[in-house]
Structures are given as C-alpha cells and as structure tokens.
Protein backbone atom coordinates (compact mmCIF):
# COMPACT_ATOMS: atom_id res chain seq x y z
CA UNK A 1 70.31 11.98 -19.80
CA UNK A 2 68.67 8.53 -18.84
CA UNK A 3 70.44 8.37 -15.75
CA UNK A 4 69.17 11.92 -14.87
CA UNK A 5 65.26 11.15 -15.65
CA UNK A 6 65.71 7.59 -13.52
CA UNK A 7 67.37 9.64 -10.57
CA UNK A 8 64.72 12.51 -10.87
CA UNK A 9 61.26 9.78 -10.81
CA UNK A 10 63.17 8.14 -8.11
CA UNK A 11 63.55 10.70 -5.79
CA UNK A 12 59.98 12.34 -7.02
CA UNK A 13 58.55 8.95 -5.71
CA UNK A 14 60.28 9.11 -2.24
CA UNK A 15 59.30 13.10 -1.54
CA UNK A 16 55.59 11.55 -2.68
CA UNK A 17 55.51 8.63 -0.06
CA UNK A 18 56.79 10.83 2.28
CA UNK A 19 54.08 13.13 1.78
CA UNK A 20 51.45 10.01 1.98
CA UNK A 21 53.30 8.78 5.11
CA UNK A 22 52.99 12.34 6.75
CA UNK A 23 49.19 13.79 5.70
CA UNK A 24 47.64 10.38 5.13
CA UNK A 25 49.40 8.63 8.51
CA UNK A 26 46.42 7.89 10.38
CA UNK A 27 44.02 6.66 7.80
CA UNK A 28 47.31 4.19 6.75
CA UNK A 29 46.98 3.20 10.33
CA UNK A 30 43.21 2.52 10.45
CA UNK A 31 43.59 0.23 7.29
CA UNK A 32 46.12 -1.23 8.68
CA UNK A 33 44.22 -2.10 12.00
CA UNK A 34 41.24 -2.95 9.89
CA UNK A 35 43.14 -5.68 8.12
CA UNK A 36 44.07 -6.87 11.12
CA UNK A 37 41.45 -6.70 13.75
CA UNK A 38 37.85 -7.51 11.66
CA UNK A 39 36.24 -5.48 14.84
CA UNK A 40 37.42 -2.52 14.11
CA UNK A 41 36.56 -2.54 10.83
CA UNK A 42 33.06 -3.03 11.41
CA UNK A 43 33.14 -0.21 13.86
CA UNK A 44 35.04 1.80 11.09
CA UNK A 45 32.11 0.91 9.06
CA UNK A 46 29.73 2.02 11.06
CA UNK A 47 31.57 5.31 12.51
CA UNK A 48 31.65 6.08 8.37
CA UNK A 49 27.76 4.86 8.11
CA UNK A 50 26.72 7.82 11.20
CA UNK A 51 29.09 10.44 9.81
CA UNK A 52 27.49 9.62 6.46
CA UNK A 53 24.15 10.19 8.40
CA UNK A 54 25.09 13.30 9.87
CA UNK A 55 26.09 14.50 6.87
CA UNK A 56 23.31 14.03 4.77
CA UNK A 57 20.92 15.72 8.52
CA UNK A 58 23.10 18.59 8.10
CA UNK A 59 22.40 19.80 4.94
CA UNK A 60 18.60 18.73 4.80
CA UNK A 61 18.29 21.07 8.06
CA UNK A 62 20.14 23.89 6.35
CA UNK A 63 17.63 23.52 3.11
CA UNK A 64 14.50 23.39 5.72
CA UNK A 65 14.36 27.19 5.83
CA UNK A 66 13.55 27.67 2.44
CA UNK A 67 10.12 26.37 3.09
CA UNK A 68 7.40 28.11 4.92
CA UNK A 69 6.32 26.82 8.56
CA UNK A 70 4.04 28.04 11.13
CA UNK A 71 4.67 26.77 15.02
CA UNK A 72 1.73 24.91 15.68
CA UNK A 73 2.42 23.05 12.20
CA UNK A 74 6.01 22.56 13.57
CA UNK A 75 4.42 20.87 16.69
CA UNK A 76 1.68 18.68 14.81
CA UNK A 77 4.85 17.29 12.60
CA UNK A 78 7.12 16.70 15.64
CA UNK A 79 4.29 14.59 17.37
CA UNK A 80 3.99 12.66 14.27
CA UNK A 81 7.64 12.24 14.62
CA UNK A 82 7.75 10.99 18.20
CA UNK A 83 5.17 8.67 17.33
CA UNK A 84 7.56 7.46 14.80
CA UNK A 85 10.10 6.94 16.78
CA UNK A 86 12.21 9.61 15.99
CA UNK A 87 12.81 11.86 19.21
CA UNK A 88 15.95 13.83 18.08
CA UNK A 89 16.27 17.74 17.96
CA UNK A 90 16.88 17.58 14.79
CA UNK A 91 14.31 15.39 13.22
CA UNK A 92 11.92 18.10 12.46
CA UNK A 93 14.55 19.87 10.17
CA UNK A 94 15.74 16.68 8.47
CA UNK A 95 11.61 16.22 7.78
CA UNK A 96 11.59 19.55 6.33
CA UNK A 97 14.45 19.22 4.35
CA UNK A 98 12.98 16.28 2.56
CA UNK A 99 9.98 17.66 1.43
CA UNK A 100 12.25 20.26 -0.40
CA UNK A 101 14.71 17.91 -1.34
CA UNK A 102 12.44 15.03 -2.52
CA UNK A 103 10.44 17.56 -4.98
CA UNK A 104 14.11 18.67 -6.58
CA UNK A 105 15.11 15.17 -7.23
CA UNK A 106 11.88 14.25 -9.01
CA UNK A 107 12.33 17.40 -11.20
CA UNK A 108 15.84 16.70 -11.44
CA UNK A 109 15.47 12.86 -12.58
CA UNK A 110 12.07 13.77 -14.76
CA UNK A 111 14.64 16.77 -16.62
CA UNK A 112 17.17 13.41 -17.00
CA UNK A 113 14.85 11.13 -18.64
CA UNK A 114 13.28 13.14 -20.54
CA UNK A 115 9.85 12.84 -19.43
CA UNK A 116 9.56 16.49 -18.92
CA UNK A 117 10.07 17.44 -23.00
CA UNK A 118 6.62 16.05 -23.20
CA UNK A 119 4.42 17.89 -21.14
CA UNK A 120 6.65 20.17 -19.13
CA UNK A 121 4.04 21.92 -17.07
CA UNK A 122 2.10 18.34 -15.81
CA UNK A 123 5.79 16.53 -15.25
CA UNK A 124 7.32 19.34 -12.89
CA UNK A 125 4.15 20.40 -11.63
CA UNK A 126 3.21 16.20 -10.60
CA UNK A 127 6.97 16.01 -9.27
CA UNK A 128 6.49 18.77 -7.10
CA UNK A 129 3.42 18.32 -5.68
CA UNK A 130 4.39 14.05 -4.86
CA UNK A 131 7.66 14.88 -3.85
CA UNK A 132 6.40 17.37 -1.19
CA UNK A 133 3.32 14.75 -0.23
CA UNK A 134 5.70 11.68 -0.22
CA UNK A 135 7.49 12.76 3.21
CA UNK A 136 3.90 12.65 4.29
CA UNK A 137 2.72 9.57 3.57
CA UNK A 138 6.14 7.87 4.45
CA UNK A 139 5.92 9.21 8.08
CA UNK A 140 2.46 7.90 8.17
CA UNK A 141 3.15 4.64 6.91
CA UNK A 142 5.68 4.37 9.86
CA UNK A 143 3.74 5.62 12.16
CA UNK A 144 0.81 2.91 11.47
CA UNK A 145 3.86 0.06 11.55
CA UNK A 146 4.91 1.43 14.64
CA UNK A 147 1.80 1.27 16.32
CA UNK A 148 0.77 -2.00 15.06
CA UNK A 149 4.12 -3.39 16.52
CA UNK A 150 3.40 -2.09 19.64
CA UNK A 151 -0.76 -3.03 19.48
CA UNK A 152 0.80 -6.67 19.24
CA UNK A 153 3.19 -6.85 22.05
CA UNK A 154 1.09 -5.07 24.48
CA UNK A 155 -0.33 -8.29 25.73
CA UNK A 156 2.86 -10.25 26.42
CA UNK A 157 4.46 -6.83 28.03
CA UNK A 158 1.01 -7.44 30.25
CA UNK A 159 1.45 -10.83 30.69
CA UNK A 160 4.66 -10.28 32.07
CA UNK A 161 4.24 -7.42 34.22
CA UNK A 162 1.61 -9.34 35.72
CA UNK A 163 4.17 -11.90 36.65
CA UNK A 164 6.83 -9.98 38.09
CA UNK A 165 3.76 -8.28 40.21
CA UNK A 166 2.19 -11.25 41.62
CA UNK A 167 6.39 -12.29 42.31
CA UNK A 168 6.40 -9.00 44.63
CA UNK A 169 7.77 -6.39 42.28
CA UNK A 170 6.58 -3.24 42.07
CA UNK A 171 5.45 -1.46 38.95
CA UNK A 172 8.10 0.69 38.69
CA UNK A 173 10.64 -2.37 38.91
CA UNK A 174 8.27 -4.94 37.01
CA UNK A 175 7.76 -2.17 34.34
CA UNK A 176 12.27 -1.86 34.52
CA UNK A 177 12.41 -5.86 34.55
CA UNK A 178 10.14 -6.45 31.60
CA UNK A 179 12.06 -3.86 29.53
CA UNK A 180 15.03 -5.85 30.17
CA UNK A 181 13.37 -9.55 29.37
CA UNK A 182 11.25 -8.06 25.96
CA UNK A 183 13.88 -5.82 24.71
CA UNK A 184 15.10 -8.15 21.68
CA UNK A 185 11.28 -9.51 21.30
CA UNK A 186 9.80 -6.34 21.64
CA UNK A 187 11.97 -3.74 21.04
CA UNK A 188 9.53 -0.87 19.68
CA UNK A 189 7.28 -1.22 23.24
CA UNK A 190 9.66 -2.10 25.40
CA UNK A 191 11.78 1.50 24.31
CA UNK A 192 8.43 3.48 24.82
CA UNK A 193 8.22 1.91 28.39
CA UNK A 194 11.90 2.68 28.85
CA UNK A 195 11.11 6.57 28.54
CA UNK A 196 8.13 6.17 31.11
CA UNK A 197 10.68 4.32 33.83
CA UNK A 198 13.44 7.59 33.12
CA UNK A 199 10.32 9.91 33.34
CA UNK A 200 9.69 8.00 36.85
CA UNK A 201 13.53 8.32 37.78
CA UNK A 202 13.57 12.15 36.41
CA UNK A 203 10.71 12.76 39.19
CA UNK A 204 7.77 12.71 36.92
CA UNK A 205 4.82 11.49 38.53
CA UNK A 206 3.57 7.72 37.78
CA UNK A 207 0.44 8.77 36.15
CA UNK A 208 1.66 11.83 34.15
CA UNK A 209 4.53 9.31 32.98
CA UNK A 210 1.59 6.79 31.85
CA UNK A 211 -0.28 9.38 30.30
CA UNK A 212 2.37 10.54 28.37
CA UNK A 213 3.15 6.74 27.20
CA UNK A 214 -0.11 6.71 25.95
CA UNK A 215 0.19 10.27 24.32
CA UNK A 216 3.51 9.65 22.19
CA UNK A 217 2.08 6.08 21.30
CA UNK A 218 -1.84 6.97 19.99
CA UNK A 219 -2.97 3.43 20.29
CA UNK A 220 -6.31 2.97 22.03
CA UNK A 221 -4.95 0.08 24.13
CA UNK A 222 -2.43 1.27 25.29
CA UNK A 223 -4.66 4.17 26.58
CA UNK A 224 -7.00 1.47 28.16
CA UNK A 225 -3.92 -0.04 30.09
CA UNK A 226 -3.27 3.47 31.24
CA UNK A 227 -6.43 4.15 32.29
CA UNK A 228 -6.52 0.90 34.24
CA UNK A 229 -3.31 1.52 35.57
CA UNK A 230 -4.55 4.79 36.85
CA UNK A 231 -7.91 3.94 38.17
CA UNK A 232 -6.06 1.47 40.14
CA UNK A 233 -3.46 3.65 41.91
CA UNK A 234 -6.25 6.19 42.18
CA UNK A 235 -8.82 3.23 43.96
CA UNK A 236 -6.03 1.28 45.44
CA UNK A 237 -7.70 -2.09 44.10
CA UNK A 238 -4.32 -4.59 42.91
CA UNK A 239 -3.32 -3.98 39.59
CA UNK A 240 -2.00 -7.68 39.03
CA UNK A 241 -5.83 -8.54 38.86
CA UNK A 242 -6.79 -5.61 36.84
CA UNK A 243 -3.93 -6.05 34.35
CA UNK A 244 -4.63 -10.27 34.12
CA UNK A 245 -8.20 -9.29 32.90
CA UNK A 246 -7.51 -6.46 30.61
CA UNK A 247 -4.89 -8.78 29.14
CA UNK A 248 -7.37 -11.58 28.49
CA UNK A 249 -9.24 -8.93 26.69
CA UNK A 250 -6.69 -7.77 24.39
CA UNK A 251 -6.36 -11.31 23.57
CA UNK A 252 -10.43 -12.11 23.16
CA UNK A 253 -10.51 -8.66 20.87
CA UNK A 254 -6.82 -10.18 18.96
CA UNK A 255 -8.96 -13.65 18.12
CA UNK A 256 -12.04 -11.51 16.94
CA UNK A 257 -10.08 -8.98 14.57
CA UNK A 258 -8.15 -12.43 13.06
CA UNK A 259 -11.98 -13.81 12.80
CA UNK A 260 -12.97 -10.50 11.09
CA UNK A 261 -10.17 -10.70 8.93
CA UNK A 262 -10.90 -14.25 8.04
CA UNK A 263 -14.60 -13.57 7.20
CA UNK A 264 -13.92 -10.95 4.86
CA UNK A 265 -11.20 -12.99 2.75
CA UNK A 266 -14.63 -14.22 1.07
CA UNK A 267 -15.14 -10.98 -0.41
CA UNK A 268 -12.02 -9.37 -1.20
CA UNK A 269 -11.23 -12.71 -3.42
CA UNK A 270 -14.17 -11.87 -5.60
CA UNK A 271 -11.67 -9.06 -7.64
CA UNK A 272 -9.06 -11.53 -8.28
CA UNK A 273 -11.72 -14.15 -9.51
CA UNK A 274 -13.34 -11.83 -11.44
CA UNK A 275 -10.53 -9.97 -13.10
CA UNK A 276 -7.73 -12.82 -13.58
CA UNK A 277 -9.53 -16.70 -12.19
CA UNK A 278 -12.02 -16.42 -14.48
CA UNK A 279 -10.86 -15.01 -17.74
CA UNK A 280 -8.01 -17.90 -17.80
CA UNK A 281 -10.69 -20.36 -17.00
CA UNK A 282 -13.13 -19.09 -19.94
CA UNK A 283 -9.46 -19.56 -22.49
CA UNK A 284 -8.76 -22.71 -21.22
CA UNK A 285 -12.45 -24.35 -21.60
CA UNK A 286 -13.74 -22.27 -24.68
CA UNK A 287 -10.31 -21.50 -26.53
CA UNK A 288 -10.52 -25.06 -28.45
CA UNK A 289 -13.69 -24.93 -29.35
CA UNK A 290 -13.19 -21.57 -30.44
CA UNK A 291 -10.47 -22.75 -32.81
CA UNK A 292 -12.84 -25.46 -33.77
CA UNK A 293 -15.77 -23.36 -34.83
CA UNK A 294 -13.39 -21.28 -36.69
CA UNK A 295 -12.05 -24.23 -38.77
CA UNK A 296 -15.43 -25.15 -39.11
CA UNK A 297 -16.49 -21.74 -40.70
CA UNK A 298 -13.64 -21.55 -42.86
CA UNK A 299 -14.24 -25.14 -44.42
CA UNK A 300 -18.04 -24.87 -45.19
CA UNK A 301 -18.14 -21.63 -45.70
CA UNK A 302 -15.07 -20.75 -47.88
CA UNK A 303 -16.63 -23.08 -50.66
C-alpha cells in the first residue's frame, strides 16, 4: 500500500511539472534571463510598471462615463491637461475616472475606520465632495510646478538660442540644437520647444507654432518671447539682439521677484514669533520665577 501512495505522488509530481514546463514556459524563461542578464530585468520591471499603468487607465476611462460632462467642460479640462504635461488621448478619461474613483475610496476607507458611525451624513457627504475637488486641485498644483519650471529655464533656453544665432544658425536649427544641449537641464521647456520644431517640420507656420507654445504653456514670458519673436520676423529687425535684451530682462525681473521675496520674509516671520518664539521665550524667562512666587505664597501664606 506504501509503495502504491509513493508511486502515485511521484508520478502526480511529474504530470504537475510537466504542466508548469508547458503553460508557464515562457515566464520560466524570462526569470531565467532575468537572473542572468540584470538588463532585462529592469526592462521586465518596467514593461510590468506600464502594463500596470495601462491597467489601472483602462478601467478609470471605463468608470468616466458614469459622471456627467458637457464638451466645452471636456475642452477646458484637456487644456489644463496639456498644460500639465499630459498630451495623451486618453488623459481626459483617466481625469474623469479619478474624480469618481477618488470620492469611492474616501467613502470606502471612512466606512473602514469607522469614522462614518459617527456622523454618517457629514463623513460621506465631506468624502464626496474632496474626493471629487482633489483631482482638481492636484492638476492645478502641477500645472503651477510646471510652469514655474519652465518660467526658470526660459532665460538660459534664451541665452542659448542667442548663441547658436549669432554662430549662424537659424531659429529653426538653434531652437532643434538647444533642445538637444538643455534636454537633461531643462527637460519640461526644452519638450514644449520640441513640439514647436515637429509643428515646424509638420508644415505649421513659424508663428502659429510660437503661438501655440505660448498657448499650451500660459506663462506670460513665454508669451513676451513669442511676441518678440514675432514682431521680429514680421519687422525683419535680428532676433539675436532682440532675444539678448529680453533675456537680460527676464533676469533684471528674476533679481527683483528674489528681492520681493526677501523683503517680505520680515513679515511673514511675525506668525511664527508670535505664535511659537515668543511663548517659549515668556516659559523660559518667567517660568522660575513663577515657581518662585508660588513657593513664596505657599510658605507665608499657608501659616
């Protein structure tokens, strides 16, 4: 009977490695490779990473169409996007998807914790109305990063389209050339500038291509350098000049807002001094004297 169970597990074992060997051959092999080759597992890693991404895109775009949209709300949100950064056909959806998804998991973790037996209607109702604001104020807070990234490296993208100009460049290439040199420096400007030289190639005109640089960015210097840019094809004066000055500018106005910011530390240190300095100061000084009027008290006055 012993022999008969051993013989049975045995060959149960073999039919199941089979099986693993047959079904499960090529993820064997990519383990395999990744034990082998560290590359490829950090390629694995990041081909599981994007299909994790594209995953998760998928079914916040299926849950978008529960909520209600109109089209020019649709449009406002997918500028807000591109000024984000995020340009993909799907971005809109995933942003939809959130603000029904984010509201369920606040419910969802409030119903867990038990926060909601307290005051049911406030809880769900304060979950659902932050977790529908909170895709909101995230894409705004990326939006303002975003342009203050690119509101700081305007003036060395100048800088250096000035220099490949005045090396006898065009703008096209000194605008391809300084992509190139600022990509790792820059990266946020320099892939904004990247669209406007594929516009260029696509056979967009240069000053429609500008104008929409300064359209999907929404800074107010970069829609100076447009304009300057423009005037100057438009006039025919030399834009190497024209760009040299507008970049000292951008630098003069840089020093003044640091200045500005400087001036007002002055001010905005009166809260902490008043709310935390102070209080620990008054402690320190008056706290044993404190103690000594108390002993004081309770010696001539106990009698």
């Amino acid at each position: 009977m012993g022999y008969a169970v051993f013989a049975f597990v045995v060959i149960f074992l073999l039919i199941l490695s089979g099986g693993l060997l047959l079904f499960y051959r090529e993820a064997m092999l990519q383990r395999v490779a990744t034990v082998i080759s560290p590359e490829s597992k950090q390629a694995s890693l990041i081909s599981t990473i994007q299909q994790t991404g594209f995953s998760i895109g998928g079914v916040l775009g299926s849950i978008e169409k529960v909520l209600p949209k109109s089209v020019e709300e649709v449009g406002v949100v997918q500028k807000r996007l591109i000024r984000a950064g995020y340009r993909e056909d799907n971005a809109v959806k995933i942003f939809y998807g959130t603000k029904v998804a984010v509201p369920v998991l606040l419910c969802l973790v409030a119903f867990l914790t038990g926060l909601g037996s307290y005051s049911p209607f406030f809880a769900y109702a304060t979950s659902l109305g932050l977790g529908f604001l909170v895709p909101d104020f995230a894409l705004g807070h990326m939006i303002t990063k975003r342009q203050s990234k690119i509101r700081r490296g305007l003036a060395d993208v100048i800088d250096l389209l000035v220099i490949c100009i005045e090396a006898g460049l065009s703008l096209d290439q000194a605008v391809s050339r300084t992509t190139d040199e600022l990509k790792l420096a820059q990266p946020v400007i320099c892939d904004e500038l990247t669209l406007v030289v594929l516009e260029q190639r696509a056979g967009r005109g240069r000053s429609e291509a500008w104008r929409n640089f300064a359209i999907r960015t929404d800074v107010d210097a970069v829609k100076n350098v447009v304009g300057v840019l423009v005037q100057s094809e438009k006039f025919g004066t030399s834009i190497a000049k024209s760009l040299r000055v507008h970049s000292d500018t951008l630098r003069t106005q840089r020093r003044q807002k640091v200045e500005e910011e400087a001036a007002k530390t002055t001010v905005k240190l009166v809260f902490p001094l008043v709310f935390f300095i102070f209080p620990s100061i008054f402690l320190v000084t008056l706290g044993p004297a404190v103690l000594i009027m108390m002993e004081s008290f309770d010696k001539y006055f106990a009698r």
